[in-house]
C-alpha atoms as a PDB file:
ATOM      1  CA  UNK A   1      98.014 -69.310-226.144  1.00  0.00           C
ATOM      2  CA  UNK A   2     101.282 -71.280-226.627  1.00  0.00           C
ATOM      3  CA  UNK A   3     102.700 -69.162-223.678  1.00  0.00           C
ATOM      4  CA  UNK A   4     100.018 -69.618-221.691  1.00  0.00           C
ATOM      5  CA  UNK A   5     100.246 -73.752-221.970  1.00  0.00           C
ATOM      6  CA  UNK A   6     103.670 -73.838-221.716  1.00  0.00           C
ATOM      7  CA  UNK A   7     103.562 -71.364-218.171  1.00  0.00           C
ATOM      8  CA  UNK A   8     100.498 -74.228-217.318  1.00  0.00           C
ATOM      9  CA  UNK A   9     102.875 -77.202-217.836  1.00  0.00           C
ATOM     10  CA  UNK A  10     105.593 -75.711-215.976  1.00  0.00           C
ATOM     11  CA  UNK A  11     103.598 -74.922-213.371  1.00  0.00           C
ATOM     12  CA  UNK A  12     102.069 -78.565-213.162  1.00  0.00           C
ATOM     13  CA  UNK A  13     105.898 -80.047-213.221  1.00  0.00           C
ATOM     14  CA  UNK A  14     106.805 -77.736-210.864  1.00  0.00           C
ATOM     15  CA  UNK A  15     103.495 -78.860-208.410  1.00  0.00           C
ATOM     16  CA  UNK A  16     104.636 -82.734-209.390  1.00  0.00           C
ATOM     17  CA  UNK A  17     108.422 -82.287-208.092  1.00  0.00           C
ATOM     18  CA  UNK A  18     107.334 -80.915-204.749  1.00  0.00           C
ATOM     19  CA  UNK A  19     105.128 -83.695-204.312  1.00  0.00           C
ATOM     20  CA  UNK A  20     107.948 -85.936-203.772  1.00  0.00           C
ATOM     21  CA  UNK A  21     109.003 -85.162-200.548  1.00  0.00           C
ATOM     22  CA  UNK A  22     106.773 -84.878-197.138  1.00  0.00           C
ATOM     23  CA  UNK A  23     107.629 -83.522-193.983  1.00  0.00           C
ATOM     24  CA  UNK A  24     106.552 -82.862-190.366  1.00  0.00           C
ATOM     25  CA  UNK A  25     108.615 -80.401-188.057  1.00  0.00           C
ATOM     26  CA  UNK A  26     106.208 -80.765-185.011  1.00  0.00           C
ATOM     27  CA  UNK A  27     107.108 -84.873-184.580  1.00  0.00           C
ATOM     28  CA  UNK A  28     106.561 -86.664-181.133  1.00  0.00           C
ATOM     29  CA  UNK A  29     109.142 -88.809-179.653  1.00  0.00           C
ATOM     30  CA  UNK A  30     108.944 -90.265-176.352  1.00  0.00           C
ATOM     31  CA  UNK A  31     111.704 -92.171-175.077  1.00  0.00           C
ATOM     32  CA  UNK A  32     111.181 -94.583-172.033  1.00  0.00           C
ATOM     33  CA  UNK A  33     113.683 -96.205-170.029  1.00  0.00           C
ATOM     34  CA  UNK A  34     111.912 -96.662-166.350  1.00  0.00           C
ATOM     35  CA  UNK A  35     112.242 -99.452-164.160  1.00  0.00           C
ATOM     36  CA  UNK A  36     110.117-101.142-161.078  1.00  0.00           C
ATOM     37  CA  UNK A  37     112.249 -98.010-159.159  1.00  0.00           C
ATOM     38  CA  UNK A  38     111.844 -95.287-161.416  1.00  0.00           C
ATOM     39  CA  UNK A  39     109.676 -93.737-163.720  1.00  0.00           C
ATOM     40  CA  UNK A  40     111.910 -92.378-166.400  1.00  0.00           C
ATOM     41  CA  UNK A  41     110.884 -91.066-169.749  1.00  0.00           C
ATOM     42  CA  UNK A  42     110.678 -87.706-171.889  1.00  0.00           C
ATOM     43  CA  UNK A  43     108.929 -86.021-174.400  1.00  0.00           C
ATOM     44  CA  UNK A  44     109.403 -83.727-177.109  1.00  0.00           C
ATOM     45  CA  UNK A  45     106.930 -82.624-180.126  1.00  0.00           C
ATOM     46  CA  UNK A  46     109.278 -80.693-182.365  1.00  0.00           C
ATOM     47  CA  UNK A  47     111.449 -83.439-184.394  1.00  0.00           C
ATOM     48  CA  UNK A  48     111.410 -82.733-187.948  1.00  0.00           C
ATOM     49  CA  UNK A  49     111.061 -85.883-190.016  1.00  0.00           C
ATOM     50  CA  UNK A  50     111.406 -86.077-194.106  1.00  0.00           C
ATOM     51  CA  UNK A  51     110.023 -88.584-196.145  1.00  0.00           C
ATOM     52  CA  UNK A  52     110.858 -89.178-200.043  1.00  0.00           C
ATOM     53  CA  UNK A  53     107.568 -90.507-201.257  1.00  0.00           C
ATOM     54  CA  UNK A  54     109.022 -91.875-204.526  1.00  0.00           C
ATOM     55  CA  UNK A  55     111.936 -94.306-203.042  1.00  0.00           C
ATOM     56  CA  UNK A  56     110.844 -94.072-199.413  1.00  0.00           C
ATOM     57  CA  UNK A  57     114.054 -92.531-198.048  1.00  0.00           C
ATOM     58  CA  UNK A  58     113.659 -91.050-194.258  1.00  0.00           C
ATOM     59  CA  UNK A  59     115.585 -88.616-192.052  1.00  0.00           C
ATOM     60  CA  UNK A  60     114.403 -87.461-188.868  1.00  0.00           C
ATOM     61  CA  UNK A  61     116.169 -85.122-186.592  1.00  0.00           C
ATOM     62  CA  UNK A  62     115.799 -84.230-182.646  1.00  0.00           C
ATOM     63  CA  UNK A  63     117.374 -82.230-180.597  1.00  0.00           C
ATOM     64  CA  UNK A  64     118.450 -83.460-177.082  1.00  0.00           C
ATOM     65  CA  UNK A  65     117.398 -80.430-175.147  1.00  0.00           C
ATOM     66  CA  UNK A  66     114.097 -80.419-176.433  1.00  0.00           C
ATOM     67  CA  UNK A  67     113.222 -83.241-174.228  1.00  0.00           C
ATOM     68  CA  UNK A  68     110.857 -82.876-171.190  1.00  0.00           C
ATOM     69  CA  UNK A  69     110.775 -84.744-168.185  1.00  0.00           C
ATOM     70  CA  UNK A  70     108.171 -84.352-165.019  1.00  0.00           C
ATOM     71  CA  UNK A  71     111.152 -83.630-163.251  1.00  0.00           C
ATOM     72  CA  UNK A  72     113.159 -81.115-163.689  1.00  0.00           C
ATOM     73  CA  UNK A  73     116.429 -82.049-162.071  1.00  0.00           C
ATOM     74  CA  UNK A  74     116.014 -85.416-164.505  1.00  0.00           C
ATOM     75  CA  UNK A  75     116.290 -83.177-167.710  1.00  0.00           C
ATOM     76  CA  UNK A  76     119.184 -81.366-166.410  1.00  0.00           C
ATOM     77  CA  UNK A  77     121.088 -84.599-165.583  1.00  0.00           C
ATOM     78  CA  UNK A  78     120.117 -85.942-168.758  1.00  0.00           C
ATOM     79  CA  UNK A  79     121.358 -82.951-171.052  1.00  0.00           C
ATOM     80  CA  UNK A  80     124.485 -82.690-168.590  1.00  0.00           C
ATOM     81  CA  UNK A  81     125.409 -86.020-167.678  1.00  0.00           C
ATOM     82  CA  UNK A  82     124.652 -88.624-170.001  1.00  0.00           C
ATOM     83  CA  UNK A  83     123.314 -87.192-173.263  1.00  0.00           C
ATOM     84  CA  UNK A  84     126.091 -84.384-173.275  1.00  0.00           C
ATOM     85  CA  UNK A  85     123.848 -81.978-175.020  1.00  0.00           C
ATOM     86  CA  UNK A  86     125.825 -79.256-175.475  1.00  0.00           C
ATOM     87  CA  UNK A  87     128.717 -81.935-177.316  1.00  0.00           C
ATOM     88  CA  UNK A  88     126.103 -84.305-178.985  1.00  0.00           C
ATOM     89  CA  UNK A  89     123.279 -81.957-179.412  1.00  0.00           C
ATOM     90  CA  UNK A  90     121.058 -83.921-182.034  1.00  0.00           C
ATOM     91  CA  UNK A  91     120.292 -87.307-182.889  1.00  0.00           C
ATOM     92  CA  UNK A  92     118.802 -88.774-186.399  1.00  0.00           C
ATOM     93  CA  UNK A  93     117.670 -90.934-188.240  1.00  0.00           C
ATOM     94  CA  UNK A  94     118.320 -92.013-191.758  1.00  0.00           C
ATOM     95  CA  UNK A  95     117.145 -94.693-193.706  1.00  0.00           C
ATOM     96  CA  UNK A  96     114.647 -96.253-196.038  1.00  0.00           C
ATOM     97  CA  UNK A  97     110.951 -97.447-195.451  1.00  0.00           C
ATOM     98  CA  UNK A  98     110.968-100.489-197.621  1.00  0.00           C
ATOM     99  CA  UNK A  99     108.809-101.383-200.466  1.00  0.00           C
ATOM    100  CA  UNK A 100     106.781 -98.285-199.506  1.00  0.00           C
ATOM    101  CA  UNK A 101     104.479 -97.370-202.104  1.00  0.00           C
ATOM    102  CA  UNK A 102     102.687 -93.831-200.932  1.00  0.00           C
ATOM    103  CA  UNK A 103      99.927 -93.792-203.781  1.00  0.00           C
ATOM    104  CA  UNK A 104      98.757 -97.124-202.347  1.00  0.00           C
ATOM    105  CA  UNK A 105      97.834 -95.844-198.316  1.00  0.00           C
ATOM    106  CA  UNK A 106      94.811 -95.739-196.968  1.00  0.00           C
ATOM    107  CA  UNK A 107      93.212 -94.740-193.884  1.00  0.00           C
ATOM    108  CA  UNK A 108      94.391 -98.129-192.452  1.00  0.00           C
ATOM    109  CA  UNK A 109      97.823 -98.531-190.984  1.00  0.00           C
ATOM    110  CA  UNK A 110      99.975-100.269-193.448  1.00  0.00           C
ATOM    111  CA  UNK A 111     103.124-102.417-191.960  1.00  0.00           C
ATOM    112  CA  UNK A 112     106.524-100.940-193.755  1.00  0.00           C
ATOM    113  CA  UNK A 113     109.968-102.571-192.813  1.00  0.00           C
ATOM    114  CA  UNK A 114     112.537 -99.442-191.745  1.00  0.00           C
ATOM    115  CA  UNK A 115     115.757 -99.598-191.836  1.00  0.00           C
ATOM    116  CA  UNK A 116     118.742 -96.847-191.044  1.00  0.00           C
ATOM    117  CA  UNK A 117     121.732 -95.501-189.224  1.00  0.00           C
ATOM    118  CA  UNK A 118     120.452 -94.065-185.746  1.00  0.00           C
ATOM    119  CA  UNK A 119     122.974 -91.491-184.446  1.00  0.00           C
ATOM    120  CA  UNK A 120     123.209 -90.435-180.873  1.00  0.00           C
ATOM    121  CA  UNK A 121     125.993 -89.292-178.584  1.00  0.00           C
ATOM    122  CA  UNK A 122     128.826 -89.432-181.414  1.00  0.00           C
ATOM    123  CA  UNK A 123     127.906 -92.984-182.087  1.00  0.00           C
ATOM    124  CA  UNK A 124     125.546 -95.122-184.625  1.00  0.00           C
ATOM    125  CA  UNK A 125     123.743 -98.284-184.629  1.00  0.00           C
ATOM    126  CA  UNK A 126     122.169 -99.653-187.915  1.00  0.00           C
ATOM    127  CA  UNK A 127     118.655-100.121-186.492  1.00  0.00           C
ATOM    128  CA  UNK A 128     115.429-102.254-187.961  1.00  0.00           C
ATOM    129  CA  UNK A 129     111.875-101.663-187.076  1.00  0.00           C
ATOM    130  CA  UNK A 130     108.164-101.796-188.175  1.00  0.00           C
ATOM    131  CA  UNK A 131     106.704 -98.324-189.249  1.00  0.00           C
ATOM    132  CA  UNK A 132     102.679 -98.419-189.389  1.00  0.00           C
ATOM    133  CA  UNK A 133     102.145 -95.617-191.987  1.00  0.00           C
ATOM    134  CA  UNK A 134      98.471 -94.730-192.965  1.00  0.00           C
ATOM    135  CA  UNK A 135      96.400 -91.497-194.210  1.00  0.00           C
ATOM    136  CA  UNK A 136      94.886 -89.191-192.064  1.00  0.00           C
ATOM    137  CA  UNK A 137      92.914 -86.247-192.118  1.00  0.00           C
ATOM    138  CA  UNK A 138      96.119 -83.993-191.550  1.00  0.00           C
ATOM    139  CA  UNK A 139      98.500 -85.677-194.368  1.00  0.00           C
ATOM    140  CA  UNK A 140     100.367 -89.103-193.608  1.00  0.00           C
ATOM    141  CA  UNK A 141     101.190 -90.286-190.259  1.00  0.00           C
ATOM    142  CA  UNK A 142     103.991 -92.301-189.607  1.00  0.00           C
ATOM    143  CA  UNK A 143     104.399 -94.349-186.202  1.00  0.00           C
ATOM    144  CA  UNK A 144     107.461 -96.438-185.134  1.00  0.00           C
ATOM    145  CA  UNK A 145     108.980 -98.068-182.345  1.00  0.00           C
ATOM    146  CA  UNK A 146     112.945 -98.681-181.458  1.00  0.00           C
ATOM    147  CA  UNK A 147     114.825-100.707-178.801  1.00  0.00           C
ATOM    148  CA  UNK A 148     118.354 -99.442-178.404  1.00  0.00           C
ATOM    149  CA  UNK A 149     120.756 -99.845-175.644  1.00  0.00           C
ATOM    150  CA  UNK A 150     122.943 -96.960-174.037  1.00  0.00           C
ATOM    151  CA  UNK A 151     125.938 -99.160-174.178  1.00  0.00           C
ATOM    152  CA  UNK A 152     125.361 -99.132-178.198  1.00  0.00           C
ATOM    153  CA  UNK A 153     126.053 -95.014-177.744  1.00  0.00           C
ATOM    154  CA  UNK A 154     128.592 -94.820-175.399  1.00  0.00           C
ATOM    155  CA  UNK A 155     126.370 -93.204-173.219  1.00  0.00           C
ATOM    156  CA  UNK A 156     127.585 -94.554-169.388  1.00  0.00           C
ATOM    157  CA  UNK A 157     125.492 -95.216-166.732  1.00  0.00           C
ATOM    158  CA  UNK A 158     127.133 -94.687-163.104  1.00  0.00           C
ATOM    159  CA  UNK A 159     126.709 -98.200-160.877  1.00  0.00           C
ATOM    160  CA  UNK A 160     125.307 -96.109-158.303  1.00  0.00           C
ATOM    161  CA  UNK A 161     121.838 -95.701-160.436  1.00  0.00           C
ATOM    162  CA  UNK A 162     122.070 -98.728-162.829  1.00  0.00           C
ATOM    163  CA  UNK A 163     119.118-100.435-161.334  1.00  0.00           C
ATOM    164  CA  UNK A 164     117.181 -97.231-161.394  1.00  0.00           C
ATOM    165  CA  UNK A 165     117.652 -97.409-165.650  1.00  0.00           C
ATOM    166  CA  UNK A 166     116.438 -99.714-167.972  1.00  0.00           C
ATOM    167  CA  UNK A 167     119.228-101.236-169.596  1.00  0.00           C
ATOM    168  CA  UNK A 168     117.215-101.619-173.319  1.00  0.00           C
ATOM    169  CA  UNK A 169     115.398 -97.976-174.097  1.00  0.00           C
ATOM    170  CA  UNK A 170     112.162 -97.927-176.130  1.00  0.00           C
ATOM    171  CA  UNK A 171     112.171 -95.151-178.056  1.00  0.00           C
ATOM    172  CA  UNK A 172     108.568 -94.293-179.852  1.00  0.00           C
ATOM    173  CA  UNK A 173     107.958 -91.686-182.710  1.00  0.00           C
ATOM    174  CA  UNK A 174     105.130 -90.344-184.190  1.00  0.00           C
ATOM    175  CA  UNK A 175     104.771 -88.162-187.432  1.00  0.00           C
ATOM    176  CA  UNK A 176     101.815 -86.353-189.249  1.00  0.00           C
ATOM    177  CA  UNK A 177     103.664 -85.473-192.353  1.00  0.00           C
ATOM    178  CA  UNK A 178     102.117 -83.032-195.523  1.00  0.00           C
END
């Protein structure tokens, strides 16, 4: 009987530590940098994004050539010519959702202050935002908007198709975590 309570226990520790950390590895983040010229933006659906639900430390990853594009030609000179894909092949993010308290979500979006290192292209940027974080049906979901520049990444722009790019990026993610 002792054995058996003791096996129970661990167990139930066990269950309690691997509660502490959620994650998604099918994220969506769209990045958007069009202009009154051009429509320019890209998708992908397979970041991976961790979340420490104790302190409310984040990491997300993405890699560069799983963005899409309508146009083909776009994604190549994006990966070739001004992401450097093959060089810089991921960017992250790490940082903490402040004051974030996951017992206390609901099924209404909650405001959280984020803030992290963003890496891209060899370079970072400490970077603020608002996550709305709520519960839903699939585990916790976790939405968030950033406004970077390519200047802030090294990331050049050739004069010939400035105007064609905008020059502050909006960069949206969204995460189901479990």
């Amino acid at each position: 009987m002792k054995k058996l309570v003791l096996l129970l226990l661990i167990c139930a520790s066990t269950a309690s530590l691997a509660q502490d950390k959620i994650l998604t590895k099918t994220g969506k983040i769209t990045f958007e940098a069009s202009t009154a010229l051009e429509e320019i933006k890209a998708t992908t659906t397979s970041a991976t994004c961790i979340v420490n639900t104790t302190n409310g430390d984040i990491a997300c990853l993405a890699l560069q050539k799983s963005f899409r594009f309508k146009v083909a030609l776009m994604e190549e000179h994006y990966n070739e010519n001004y992401m450097e894909s093959d060089k810089f092949p991921k960017a992250t993010f790490k940082g903490n959702i402040e004051k974030f308290n996951y017992r206390a979500l609901s099924g209404s979006a909650q405001d959280f202050t984020m803030k992290g290192i963003l890496e891209m292209h060899g370079k970072t940027k400490e970077v603020t935002t608002v996550a709305k974080i709520r519960k839903v049906e699939g585990g916790t979901e976790i939405k968030a908007v950033f406004k970077v520049s390519p200047q802030d990444f090294g990331i050049e722009i050739p004069s010939v198709v400035k105007d064609k790019i905008a020059k502050t990026v909006e960069i949206t993610s969204e995460f189901v975590l479990k």
